[in-house]
Protein backbone atom coordinates (compact mmCIF):
# COMPACT_ATOMS: atom_id res chain seq x y z
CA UNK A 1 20.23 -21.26 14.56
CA UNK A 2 20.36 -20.68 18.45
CA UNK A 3 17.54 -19.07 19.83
CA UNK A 4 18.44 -16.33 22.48
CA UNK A 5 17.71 -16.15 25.81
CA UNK A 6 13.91 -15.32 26.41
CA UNK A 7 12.63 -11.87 26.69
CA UNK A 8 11.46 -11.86 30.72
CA UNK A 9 7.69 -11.52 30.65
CA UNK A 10 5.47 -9.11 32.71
CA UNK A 11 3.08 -10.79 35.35
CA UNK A 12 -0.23 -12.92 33.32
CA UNK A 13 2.11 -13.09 30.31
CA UNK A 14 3.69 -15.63 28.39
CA UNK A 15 7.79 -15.97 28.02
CA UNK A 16 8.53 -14.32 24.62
CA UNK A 17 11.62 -15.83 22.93
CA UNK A 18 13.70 -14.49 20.04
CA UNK A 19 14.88 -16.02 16.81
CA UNK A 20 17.36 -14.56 14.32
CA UNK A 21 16.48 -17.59 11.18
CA UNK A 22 18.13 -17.20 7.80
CA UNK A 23 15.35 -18.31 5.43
CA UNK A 24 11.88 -18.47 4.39
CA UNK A 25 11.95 -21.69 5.62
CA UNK A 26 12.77 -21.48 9.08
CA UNK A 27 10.66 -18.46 9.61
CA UNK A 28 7.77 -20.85 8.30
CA UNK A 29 9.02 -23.74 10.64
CA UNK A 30 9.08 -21.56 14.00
CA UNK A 31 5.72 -20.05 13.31
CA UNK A 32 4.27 -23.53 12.69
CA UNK A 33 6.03 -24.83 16.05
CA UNK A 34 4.73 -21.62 17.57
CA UNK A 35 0.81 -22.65 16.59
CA UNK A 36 -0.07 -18.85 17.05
CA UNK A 37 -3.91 -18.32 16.10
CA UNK A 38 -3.24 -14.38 13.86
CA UNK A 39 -0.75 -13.96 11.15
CA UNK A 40 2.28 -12.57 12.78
CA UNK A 41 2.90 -8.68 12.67
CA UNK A 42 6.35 -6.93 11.18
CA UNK A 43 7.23 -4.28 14.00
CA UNK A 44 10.68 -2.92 15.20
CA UNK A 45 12.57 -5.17 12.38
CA UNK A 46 10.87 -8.10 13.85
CA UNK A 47 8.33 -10.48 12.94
CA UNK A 48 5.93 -11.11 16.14
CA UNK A 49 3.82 -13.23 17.12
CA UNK A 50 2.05 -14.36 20.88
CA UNK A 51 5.10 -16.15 21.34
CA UNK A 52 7.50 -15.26 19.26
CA UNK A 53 10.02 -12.68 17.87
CA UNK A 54 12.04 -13.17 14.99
CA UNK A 55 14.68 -11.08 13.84
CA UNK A 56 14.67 -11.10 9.86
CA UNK A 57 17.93 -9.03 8.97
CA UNK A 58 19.67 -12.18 8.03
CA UNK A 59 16.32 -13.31 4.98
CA UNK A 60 17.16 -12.12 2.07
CA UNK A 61 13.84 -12.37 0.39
CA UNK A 62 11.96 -9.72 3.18
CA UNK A 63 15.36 -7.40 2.70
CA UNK A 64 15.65 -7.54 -1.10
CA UNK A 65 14.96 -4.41 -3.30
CA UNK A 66 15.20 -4.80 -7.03
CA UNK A 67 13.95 -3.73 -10.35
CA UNK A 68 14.16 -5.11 -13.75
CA UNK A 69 11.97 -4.24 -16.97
CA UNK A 70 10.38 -8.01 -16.99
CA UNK A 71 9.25 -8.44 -13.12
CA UNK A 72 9.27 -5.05 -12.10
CA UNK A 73 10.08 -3.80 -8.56
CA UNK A 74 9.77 -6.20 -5.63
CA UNK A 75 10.68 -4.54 -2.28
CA UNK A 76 10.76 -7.05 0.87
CA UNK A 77 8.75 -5.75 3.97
CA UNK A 78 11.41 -5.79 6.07
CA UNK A 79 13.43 -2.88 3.50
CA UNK A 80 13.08 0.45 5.53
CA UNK A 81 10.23 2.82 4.09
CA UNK A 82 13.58 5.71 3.83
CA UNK A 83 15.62 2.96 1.57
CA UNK A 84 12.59 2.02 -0.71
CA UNK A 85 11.54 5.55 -1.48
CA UNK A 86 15.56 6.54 -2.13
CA UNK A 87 15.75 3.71 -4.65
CA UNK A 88 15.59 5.59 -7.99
CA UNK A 89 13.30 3.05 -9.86
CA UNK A 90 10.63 3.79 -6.61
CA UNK A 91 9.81 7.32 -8.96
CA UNK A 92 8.56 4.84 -11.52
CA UNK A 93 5.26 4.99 -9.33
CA UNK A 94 4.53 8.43 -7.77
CA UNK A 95 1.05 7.45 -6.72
CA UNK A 96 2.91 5.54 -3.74
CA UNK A 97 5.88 7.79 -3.22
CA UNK A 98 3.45 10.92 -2.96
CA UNK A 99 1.66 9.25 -0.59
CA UNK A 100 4.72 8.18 1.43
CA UNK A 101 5.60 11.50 1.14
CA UNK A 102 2.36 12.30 3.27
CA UNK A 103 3.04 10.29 6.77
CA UNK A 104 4.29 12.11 9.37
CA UNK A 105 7.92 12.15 10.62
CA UNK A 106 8.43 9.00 13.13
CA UNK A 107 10.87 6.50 13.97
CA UNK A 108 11.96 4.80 10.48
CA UNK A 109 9.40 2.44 9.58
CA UNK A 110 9.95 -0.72 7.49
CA UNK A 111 7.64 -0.73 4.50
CA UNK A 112 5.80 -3.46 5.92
CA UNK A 113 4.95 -1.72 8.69
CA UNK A 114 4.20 1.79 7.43
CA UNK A 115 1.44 -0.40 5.25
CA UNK A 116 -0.01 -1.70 8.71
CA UNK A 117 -0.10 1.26 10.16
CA UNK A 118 -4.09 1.92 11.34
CA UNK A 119 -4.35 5.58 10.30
CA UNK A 120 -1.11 7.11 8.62
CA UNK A 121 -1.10 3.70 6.45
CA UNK A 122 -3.85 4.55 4.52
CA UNK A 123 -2.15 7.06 2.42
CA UNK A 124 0.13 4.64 1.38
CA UNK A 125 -2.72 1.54 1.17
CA UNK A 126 -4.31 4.15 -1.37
CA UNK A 127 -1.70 5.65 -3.60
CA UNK A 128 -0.83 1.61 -3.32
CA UNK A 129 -4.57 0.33 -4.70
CA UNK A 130 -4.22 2.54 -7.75
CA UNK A 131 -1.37 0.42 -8.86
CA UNK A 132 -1.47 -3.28 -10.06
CA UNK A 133 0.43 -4.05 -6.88
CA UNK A 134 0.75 -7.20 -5.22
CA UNK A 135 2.05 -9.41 -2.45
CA UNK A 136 4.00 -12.56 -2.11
CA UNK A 137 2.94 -14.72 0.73
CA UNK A 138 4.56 -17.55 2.38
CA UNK A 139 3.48 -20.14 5.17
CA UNK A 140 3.69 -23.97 5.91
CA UNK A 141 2.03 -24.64 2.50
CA UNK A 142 4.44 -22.98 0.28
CA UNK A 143 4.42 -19.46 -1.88
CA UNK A 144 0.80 -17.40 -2.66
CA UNK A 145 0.88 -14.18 -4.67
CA UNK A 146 -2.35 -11.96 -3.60
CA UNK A 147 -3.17 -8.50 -4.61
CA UNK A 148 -2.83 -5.57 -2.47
CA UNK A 149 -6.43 -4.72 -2.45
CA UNK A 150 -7.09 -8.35 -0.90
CA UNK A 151 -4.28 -8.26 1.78
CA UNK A 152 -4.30 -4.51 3.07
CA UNK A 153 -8.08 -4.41 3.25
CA UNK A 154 -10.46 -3.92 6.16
CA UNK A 155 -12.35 -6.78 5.56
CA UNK A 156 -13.02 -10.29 6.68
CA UNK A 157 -11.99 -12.68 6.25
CA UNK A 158 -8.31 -11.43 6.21
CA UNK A 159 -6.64 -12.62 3.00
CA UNK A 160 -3.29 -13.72 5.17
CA UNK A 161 -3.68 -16.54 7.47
CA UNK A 162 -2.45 -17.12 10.55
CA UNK A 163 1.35 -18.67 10.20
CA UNK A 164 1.85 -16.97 6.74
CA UNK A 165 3.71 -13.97 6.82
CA UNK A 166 4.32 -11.24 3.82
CA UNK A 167 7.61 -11.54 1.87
CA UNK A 168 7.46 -8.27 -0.52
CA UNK A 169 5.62 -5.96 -2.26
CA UNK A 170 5.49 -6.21 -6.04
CA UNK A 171 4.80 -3.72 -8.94
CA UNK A 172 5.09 -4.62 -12.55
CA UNK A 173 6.92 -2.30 -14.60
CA UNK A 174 5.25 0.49 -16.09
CA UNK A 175 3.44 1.18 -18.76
CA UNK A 176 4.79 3.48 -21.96
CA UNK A 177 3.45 6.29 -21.64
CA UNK A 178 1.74 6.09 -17.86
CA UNK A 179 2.12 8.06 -14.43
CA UNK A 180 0.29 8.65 -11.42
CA UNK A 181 -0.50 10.63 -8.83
CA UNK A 182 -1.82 10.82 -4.79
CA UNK A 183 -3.67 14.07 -3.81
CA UNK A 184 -4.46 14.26 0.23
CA UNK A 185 -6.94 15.80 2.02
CA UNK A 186 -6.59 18.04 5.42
CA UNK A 187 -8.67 19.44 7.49
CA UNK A 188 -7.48 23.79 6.92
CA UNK A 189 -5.33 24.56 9.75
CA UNK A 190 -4.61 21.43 11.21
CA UNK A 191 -2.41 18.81 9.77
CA UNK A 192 -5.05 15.90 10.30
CA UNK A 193 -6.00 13.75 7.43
CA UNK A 194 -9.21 13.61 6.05
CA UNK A 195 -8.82 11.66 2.79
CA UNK A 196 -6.80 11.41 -0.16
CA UNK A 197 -7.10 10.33 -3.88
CA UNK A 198 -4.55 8.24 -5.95
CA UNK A 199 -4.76 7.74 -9.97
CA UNK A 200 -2.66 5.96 -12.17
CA UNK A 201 -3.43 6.68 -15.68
CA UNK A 202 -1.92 5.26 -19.04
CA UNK A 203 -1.70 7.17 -22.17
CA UNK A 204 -1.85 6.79 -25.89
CA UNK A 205 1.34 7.90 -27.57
CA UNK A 206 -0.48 11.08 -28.28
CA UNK A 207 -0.71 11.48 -24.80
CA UNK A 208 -3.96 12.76 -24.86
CA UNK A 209 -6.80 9.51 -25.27
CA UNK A 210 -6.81 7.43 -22.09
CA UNK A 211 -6.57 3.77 -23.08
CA UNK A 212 -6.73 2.79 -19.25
CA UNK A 213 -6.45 3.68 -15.46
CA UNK A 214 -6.86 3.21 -12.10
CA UNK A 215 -8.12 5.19 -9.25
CA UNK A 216 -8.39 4.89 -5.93
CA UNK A 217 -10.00 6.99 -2.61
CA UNK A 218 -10.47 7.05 1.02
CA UNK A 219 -12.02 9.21 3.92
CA UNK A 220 -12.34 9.15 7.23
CA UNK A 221 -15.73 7.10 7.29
CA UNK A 222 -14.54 4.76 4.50
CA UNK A 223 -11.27 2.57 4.13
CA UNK A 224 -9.61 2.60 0.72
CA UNK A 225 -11.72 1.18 -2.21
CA UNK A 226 -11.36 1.61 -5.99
CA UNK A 227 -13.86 3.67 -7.42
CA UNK A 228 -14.56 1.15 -10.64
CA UNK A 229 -17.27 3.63 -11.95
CA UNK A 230 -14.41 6.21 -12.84
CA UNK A 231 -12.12 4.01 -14.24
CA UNK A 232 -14.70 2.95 -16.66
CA UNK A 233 -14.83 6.90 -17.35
CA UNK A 234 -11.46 7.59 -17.89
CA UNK A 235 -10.97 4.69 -20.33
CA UNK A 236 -11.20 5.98 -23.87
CA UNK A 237 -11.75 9.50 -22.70
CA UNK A 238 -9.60 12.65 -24.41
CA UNK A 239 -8.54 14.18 -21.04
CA UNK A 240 -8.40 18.05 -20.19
CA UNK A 241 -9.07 19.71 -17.17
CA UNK A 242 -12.68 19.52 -18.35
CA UNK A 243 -12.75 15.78 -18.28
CA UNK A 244 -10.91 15.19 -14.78
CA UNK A 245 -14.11 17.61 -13.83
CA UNK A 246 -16.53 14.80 -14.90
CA UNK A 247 -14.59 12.24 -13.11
CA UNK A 248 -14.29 14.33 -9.91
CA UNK A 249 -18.60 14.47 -10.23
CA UNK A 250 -18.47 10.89 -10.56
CA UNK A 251 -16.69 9.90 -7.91
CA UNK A 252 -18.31 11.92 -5.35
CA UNK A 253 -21.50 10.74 -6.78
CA UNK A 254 -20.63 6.90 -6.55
CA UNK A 255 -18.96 7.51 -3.02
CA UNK A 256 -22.14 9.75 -1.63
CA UNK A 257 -24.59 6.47 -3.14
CA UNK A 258 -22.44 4.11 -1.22
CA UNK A 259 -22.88 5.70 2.07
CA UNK A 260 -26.59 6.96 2.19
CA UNK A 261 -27.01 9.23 5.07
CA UNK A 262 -23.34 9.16 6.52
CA UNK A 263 -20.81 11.49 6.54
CA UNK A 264 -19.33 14.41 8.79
CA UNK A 265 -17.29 17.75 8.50
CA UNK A 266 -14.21 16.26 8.40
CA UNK A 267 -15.18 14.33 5.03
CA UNK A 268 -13.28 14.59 2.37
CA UNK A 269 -14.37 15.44 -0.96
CA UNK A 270 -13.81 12.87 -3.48
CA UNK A 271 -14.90 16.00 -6.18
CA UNK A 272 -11.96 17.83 -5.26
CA UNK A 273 -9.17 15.14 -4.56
CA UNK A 274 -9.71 12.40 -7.32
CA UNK A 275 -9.94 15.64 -9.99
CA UNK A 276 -6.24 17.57 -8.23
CA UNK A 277 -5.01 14.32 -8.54
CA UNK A 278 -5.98 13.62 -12.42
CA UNK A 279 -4.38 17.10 -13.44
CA UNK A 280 -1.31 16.46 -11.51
CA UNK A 281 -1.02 13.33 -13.48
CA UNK A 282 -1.97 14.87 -17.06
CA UNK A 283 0.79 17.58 -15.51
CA UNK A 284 3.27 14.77 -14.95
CA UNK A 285 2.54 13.42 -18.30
CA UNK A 286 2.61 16.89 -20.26
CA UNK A 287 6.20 16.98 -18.91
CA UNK A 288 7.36 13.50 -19.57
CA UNK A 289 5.84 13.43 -22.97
């Protein structure tokens, strides 16, 4: 591996050089030789850090994209966010690909860093947290696999440290008789975001009795959280349009006691979006059943 010649820094800054490794391993290697203090960040089909860029074409594990009934899908960050969502087994989860569906147009993403971005990401961080997701991590001490929830939140500490990168997203198959949904928000007449709902729901064979699900909400004053109170709800529950009612009350009730006193008129209404996006799922699941 020959490094290239350095990218010429502005005035204050420090020389930038570029990389083009062929494994995990050396990725690992010139991050640890790099001693950068944050977890380097996938932009422009690189992996950057203060010092570094590192072209990661040539990796197999961040370019993979596969599917199998036992392991599911695993998509490397470095796949482009057009080639995930064209892969056919990507409909398997229409939580995430509706929300994909609801970023603007820009310059093709990877799917790493459509999940990073600070605003339009959020869509796909929620239709994402409604899903058993998670992410494979690797750094100077070998492999980690960490939930989404953990890695894409806005919290602190941050689950990724610095010199681990992520390697790929992965989604276990499935269940029989499950779908999902993501339901945004927008403020009328403008095409700015104000929230959005995502629900994964699994059915008995009946298709009518909920024997489990997930759901999953954001708005402009809050990041994306699971809303554990609904979940509890919807397990067990015969589900109508009646019932996705009740959870809709719920949610906005939970989500109004967690934020006493806050608010604006660009909130979203968790009422409305977690309940469009339970009857597009008991839609989706009419159909498929």
């Amino acid at each position: 591996m020959v490094p290239k010649a350095p990218v010429p820094p502005r005035r204050g800054e420090r020389p930038v050089q570029t990389f083009t490794p062929e494994s995990l391993d050396e990725v690992a290697a010139l991050l640890l030789a790099a001693d950068g203090e944050a977890p380097p960040v996938l932009r422009g089909g690189c992996l950057r850090s203060d010092r570094l860029a590192l072209e990661v074409r040539r990796v197999p594990e961040l370019n993979r994209l596969d599917y199998d009934e036992r392991n599911g899908l695993r998509a490397g960050v470095a796949v482009s966010l057009a080639e995930f969502l064209a892969f056919p087994p990507a409909r398997l989860y229409p939580a995430l690909t509706d929300a994909a569906a609801c970023l603007p147009p820009r310059p093709e993403p990877t799917l790493g860093e459509a999940l990073g971005w600070m605003r339009d990401g959020l869509h796909l961080r929620c239709g994402l947290f409604c899903l058993p997701a998670s992410v494979a991590v690797f750094g100077p001490h070998g492999w980690s696999e960490i939930a989404a929830e953990a890695v894409f939140a806005e919290a602190a500490p941050p689950a990724v440290q610095s010199r681990e990168f992520l390697v790929d997203l992965r989604l276990p198959a499935p269940p029989p008789y499950s779908s999902g949904a993501y339901q945004a928000g927008d403020w009328p007449g403008t095409s700015a975001a104000t929230g959005g709902a995502g629900v994964v729901l699994a059915m008995e064979p009946d298709g009518k009795r909920c024997c489990g699900g997930r759901l999953s909400f954001w708005t402009v004053s809050r990041p994306p959280m699971r809303i554990l109170e609904v979940e509890r709800y919807l397990a067990g529950k015969l589900l109508d349009e009646r019932a996705a009612a009740d959870a809709g009350d719920l949610a906005d009730e939970v989500w109004r006691l967690g934020q006493p006193g806050k608010g604006s008129a660009w909130e979203a209404s968790p009422r409305a979006l977690c309940r469009a996006a339970i009857v597009k799922t008991l839609d989706r699941l009419g159909r498929a059943l």
